[in-house]
PDB file of N, CA and C in Angstrom:
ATOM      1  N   UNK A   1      -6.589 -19.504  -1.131  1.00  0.00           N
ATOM      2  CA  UNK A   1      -6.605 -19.456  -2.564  1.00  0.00           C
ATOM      3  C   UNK A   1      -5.529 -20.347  -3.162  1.00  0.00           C
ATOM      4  N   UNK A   2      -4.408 -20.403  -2.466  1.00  0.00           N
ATOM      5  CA  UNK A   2      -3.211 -21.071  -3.263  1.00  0.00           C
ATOM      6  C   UNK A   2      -3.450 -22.574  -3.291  1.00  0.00           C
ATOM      7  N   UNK A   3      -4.273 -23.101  -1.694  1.00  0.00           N
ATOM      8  CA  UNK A   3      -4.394 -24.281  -1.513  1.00  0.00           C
ATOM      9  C   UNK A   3      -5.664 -24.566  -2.362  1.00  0.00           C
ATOM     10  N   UNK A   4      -6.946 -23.819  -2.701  1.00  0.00           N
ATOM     11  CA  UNK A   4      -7.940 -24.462  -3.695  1.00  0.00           C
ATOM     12  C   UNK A   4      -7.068 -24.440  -5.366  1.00  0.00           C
ATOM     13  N   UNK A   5      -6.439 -23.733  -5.298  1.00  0.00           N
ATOM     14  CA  UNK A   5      -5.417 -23.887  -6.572  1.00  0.00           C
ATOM     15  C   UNK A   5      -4.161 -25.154  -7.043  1.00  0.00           C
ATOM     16  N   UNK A   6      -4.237 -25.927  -5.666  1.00  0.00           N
ATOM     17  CA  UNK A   6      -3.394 -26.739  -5.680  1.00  0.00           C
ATOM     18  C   UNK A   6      -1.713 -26.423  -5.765  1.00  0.00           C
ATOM     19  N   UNK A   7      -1.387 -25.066  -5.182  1.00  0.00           N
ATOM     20  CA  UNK A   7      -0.218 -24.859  -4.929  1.00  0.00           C
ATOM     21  C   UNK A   7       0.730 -25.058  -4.145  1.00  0.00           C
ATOM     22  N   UNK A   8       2.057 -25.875  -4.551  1.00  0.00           N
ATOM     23  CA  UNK A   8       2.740 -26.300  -3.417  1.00  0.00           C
ATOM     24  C   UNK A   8       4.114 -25.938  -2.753  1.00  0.00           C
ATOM     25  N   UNK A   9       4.330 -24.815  -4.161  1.00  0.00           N
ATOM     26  CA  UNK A   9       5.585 -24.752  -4.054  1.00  0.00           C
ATOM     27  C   UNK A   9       5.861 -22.816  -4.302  1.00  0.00           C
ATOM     28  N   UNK A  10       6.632 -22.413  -3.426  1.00  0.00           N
ATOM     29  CA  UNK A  10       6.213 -20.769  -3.629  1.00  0.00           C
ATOM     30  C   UNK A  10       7.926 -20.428  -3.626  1.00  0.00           C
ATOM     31  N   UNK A  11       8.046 -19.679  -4.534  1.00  0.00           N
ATOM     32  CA  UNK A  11       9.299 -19.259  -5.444  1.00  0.00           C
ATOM     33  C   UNK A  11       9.660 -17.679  -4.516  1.00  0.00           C
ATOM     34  N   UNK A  12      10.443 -17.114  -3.316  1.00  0.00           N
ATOM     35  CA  UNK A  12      10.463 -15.912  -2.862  1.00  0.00           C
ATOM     36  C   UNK A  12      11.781 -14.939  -3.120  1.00  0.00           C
ATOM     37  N   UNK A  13      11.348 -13.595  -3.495  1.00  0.00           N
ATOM     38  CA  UNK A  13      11.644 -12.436  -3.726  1.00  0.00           C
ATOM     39  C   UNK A  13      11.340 -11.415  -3.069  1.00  0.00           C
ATOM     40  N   UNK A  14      12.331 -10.553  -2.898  1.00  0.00           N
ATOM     41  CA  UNK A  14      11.533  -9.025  -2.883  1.00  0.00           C
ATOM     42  C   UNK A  14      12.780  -8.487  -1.222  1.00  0.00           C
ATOM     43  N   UNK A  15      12.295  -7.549  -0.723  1.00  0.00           N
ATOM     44  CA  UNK A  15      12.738  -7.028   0.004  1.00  0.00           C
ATOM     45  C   UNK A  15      11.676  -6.220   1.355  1.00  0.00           C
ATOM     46  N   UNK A  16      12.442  -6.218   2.512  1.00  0.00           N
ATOM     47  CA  UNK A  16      13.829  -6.831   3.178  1.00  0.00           C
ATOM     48  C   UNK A  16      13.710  -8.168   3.268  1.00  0.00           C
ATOM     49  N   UNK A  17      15.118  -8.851   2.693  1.00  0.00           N
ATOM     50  CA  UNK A  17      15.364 -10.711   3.157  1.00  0.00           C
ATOM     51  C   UNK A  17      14.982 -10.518   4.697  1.00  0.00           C
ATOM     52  N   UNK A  18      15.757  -9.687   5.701  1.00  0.00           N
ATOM     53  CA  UNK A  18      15.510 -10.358   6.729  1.00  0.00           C
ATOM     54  C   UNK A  18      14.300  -9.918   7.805  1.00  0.00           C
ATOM     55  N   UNK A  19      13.440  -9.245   6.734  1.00  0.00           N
ATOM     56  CA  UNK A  19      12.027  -8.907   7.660  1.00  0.00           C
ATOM     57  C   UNK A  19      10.676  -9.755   6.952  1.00  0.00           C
ATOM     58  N   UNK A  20      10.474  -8.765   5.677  1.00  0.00           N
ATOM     59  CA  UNK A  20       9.318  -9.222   5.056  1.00  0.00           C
ATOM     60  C   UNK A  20       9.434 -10.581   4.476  1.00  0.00           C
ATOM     61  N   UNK A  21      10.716 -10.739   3.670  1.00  0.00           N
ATOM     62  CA  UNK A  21      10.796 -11.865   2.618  1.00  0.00           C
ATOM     63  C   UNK A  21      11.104 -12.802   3.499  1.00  0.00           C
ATOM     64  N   UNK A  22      11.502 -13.043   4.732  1.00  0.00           N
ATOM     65  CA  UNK A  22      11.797 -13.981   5.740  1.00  0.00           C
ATOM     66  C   UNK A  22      10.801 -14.469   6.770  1.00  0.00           C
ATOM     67  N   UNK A  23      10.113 -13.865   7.116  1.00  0.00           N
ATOM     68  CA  UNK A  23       8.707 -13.804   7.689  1.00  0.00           C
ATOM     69  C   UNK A  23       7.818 -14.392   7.069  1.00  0.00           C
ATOM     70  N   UNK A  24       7.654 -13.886   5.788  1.00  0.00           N
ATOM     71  CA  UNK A  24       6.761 -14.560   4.810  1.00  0.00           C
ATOM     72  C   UNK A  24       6.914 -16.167   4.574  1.00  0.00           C
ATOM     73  N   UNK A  25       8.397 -16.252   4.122  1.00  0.00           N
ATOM     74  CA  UNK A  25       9.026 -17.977   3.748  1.00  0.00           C
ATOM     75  C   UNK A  25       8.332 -18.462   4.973  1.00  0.00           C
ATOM     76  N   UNK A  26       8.380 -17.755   6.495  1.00  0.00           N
ATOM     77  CA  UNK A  26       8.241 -18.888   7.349  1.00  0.00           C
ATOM     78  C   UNK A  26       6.745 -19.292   7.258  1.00  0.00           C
ATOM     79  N   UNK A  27       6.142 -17.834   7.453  1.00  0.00           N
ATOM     80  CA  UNK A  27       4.404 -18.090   7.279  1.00  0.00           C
ATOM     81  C   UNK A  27       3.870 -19.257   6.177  1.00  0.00           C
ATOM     82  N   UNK A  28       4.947 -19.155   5.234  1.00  0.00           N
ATOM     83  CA  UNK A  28       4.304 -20.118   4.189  1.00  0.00           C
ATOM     84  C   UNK A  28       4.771 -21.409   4.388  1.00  0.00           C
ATOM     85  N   UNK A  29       6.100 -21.856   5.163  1.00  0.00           N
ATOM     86  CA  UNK A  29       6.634 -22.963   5.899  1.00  0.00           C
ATOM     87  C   UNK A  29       5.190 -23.615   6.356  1.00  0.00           C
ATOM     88  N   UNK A  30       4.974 -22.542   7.783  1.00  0.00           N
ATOM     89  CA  UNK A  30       4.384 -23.205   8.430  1.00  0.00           C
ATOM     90  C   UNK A  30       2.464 -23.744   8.129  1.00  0.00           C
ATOM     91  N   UNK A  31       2.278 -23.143   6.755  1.00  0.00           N
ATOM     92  CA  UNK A  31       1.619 -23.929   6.356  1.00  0.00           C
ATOM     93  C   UNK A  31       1.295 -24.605   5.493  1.00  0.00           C
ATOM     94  N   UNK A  32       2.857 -25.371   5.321  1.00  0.00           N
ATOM     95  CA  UNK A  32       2.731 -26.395   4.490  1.00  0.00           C
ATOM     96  C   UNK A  32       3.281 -26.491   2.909  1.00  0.00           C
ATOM     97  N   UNK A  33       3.450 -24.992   2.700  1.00  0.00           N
ATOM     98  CA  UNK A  33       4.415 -24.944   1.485  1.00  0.00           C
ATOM     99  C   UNK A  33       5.515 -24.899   1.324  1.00  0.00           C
ATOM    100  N   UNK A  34       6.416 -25.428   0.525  1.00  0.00           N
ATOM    101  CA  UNK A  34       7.854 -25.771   0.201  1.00  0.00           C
ATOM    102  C   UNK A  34       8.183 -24.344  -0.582  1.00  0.00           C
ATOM    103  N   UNK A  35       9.336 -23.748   0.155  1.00  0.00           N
ATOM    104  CA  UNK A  35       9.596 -22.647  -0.489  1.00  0.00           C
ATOM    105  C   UNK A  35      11.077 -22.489  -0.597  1.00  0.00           C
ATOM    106  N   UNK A  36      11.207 -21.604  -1.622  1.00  0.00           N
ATOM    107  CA  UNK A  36      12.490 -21.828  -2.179  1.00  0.00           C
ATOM    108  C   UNK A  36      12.980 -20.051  -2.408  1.00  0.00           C
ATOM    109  N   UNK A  37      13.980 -19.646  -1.462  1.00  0.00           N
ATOM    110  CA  UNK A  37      14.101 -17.636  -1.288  1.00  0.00           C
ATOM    111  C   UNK A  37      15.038 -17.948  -2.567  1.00  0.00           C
ATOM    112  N   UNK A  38      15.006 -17.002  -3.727  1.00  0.00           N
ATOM    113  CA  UNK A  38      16.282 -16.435  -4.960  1.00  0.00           C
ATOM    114  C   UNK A  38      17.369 -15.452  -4.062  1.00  0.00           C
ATOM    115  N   UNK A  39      18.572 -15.599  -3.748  1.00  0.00           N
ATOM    116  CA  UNK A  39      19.072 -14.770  -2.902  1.00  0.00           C
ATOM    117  C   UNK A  39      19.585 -13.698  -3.514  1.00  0.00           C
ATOM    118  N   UNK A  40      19.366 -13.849  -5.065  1.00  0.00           N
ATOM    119  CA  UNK A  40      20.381 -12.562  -5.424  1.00  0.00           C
ATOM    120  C   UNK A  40      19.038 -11.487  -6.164  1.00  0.00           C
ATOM    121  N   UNK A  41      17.303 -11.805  -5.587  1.00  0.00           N
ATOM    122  CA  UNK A  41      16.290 -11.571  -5.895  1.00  0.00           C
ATOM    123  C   UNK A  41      15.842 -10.594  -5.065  1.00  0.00           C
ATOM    124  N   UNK A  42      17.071 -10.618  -3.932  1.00  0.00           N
ATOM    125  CA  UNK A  42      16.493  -9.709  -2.474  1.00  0.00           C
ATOM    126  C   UNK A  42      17.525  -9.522  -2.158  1.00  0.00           C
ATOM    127  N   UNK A  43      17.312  -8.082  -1.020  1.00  0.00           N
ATOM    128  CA  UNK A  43      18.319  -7.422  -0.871  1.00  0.00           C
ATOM    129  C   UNK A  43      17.016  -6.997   0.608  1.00  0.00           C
ATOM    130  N   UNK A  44      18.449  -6.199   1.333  1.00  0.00           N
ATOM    131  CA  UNK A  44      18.103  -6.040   2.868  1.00  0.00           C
ATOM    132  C   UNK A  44      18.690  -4.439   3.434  1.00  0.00           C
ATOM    133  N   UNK A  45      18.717  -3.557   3.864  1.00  0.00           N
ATOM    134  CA  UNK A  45      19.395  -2.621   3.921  1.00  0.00           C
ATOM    135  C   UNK A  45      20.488  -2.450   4.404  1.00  0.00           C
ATOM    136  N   UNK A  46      20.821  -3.808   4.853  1.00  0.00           N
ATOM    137  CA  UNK A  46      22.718  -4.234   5.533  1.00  0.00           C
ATOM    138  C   UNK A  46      22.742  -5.324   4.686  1.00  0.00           C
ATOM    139  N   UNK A  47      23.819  -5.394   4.231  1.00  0.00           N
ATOM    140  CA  UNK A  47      24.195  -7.177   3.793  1.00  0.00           C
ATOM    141  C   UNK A  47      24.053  -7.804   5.072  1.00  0.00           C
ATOM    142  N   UNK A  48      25.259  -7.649   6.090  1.00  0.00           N
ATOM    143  CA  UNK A  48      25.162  -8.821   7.099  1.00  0.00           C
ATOM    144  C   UNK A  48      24.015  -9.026   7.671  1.00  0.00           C
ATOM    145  N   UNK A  49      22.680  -8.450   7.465  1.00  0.00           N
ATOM    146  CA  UNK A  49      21.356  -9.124   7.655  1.00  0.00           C
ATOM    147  C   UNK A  49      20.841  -9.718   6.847  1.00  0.00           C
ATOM    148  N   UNK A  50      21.022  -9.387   5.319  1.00  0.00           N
ATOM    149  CA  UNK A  50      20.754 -10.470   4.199  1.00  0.00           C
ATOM    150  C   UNK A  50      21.507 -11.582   4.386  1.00  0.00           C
ATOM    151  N   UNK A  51      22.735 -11.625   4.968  1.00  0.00           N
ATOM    152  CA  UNK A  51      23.388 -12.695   4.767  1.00  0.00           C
ATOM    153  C   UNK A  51      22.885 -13.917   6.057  1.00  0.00           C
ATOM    154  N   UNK A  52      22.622 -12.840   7.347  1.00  0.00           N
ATOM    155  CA  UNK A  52      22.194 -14.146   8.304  1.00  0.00           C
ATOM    156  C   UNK A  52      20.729 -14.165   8.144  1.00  0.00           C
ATOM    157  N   UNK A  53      19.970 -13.662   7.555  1.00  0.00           N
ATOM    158  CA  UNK A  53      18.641 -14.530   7.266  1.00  0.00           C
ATOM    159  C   UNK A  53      18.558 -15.312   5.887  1.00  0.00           C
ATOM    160  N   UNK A  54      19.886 -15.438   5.200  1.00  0.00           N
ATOM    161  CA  UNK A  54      20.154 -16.622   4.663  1.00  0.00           C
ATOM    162  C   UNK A  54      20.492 -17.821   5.110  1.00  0.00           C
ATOM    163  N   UNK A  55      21.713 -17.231   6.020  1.00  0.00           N
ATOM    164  CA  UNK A  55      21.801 -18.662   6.721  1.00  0.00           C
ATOM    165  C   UNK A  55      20.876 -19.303   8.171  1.00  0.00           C
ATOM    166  N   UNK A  56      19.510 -18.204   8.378  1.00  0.00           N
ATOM    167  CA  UNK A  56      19.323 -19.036   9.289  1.00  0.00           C
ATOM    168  C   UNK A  56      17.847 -19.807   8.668  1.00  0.00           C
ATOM    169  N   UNK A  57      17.968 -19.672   7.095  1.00  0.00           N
ATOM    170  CA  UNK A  57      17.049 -20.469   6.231  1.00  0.00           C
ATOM    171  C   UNK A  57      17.743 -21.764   6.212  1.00  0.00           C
ATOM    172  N   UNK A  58      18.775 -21.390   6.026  1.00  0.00           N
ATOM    173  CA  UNK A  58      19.955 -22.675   5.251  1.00  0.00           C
ATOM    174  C   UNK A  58      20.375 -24.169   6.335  1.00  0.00           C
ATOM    175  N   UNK A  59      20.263 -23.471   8.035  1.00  0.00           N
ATOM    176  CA  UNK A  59      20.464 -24.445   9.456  1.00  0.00           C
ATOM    177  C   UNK A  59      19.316 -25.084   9.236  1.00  0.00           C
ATOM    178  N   UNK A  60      20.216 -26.106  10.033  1.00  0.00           N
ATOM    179  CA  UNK A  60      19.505 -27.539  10.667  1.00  0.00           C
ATOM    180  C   UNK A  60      18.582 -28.115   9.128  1.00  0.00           C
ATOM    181  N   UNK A  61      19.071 -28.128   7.991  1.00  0.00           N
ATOM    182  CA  UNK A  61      18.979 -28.758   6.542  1.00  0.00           C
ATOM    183  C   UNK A  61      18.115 -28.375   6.093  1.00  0.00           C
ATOM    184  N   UNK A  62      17.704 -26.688   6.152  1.00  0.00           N
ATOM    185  CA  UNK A  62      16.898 -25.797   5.796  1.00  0.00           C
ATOM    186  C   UNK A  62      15.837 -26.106   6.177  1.00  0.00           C
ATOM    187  N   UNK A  63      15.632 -25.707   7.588  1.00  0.00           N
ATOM    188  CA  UNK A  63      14.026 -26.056   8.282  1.00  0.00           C
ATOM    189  C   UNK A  63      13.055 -25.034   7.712  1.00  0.00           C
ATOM    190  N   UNK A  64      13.176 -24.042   7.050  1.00  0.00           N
ATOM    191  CA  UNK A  64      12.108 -23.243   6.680  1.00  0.00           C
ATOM    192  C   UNK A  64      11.885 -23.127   5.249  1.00  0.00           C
ATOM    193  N   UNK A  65      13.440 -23.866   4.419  1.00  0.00           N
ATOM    194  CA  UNK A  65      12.643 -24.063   3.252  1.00  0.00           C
ATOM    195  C   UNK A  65      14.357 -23.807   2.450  1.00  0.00           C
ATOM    196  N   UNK A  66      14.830 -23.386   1.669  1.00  0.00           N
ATOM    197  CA  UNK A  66      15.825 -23.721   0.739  1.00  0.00           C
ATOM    198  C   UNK A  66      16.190 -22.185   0.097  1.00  0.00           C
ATOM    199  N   UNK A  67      17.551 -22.256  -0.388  1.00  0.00           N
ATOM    200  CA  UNK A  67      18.151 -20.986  -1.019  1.00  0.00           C
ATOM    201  C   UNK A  67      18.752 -21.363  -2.182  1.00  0.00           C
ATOM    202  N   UNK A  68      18.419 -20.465  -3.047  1.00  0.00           N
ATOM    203  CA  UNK A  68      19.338 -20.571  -4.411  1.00  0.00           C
ATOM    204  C   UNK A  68      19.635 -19.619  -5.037  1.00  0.00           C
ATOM    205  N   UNK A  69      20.010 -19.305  -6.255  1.00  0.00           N
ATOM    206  CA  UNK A  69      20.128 -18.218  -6.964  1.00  0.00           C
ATOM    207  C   UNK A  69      19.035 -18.243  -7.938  1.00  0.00           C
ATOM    208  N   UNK A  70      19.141 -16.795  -8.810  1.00  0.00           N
ATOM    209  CA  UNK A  70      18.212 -17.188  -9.682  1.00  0.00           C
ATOM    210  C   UNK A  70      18.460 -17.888 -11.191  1.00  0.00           C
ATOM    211  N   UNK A  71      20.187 -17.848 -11.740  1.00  0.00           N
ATOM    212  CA  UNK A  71      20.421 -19.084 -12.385  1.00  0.00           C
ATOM    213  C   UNK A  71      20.257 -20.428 -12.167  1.00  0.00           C
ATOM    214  N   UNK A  72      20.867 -20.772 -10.924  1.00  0.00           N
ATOM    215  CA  UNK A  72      20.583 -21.873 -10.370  1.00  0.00           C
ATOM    216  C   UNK A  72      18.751 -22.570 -10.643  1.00  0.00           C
ATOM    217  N   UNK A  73      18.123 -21.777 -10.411  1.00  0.00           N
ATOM    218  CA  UNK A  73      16.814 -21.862 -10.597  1.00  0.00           C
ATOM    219  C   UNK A  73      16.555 -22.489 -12.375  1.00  0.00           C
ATOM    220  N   UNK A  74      17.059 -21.171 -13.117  1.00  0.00           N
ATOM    221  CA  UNK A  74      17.268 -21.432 -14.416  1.00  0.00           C
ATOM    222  C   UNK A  74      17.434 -22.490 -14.877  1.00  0.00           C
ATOM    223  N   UNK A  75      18.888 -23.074 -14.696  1.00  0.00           N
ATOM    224  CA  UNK A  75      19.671 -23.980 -14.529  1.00  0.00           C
ATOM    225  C   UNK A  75      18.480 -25.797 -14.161  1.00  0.00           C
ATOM    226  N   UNK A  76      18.175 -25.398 -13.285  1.00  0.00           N
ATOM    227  CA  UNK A  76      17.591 -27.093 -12.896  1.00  0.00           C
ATOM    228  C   UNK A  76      15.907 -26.800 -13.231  1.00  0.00           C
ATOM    229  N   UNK A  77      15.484 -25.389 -14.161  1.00  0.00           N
ATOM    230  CA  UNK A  77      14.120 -26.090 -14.723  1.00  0.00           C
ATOM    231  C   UNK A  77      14.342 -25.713 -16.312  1.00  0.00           C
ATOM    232  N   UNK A  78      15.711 -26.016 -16.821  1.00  0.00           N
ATOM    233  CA  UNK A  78      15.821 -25.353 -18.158  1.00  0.00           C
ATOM    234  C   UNK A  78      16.099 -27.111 -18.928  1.00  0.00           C
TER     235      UNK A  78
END
């Protein structure tokens, strides 16, 4: 549906960062969409698992896709 829609770019939220919302970014990585996790959009039931499935978005020049906030977001489409 997203691809007869011409969608390329998928905006992620929600919870857990380091199960569902991380799983998902990759599923949508790997086919082909550019995705971008809001980190302060999700939450995890430990921080230090929110925090390393941030950074293991963020290695090797974000192979699965990119992190920001959700000002930041604001910020560069305002």
């Amino acid at each position: 549906m997203l691809q007869r829609a011409g969608i390329r770019n998928i905006l992620l939220a929600g919870i857990t960062t380091d199960v569902c919302v991380h799983t998902t970014m990759r599923e949508a990585n790997d086919r082909g969409y550019e995705c971008l996790l809001l980190s302060d959009c999700c939450a995890a039931t430990d921080r230090g698992n929110h925090d390393a499935a941030l950074k293991m978005i963020k290695m090797q020049g974000g192979v699965f896709g990119a992190v920001a906030t959700s000002d930041q977001l604001i910020e560069a489409v305002s």
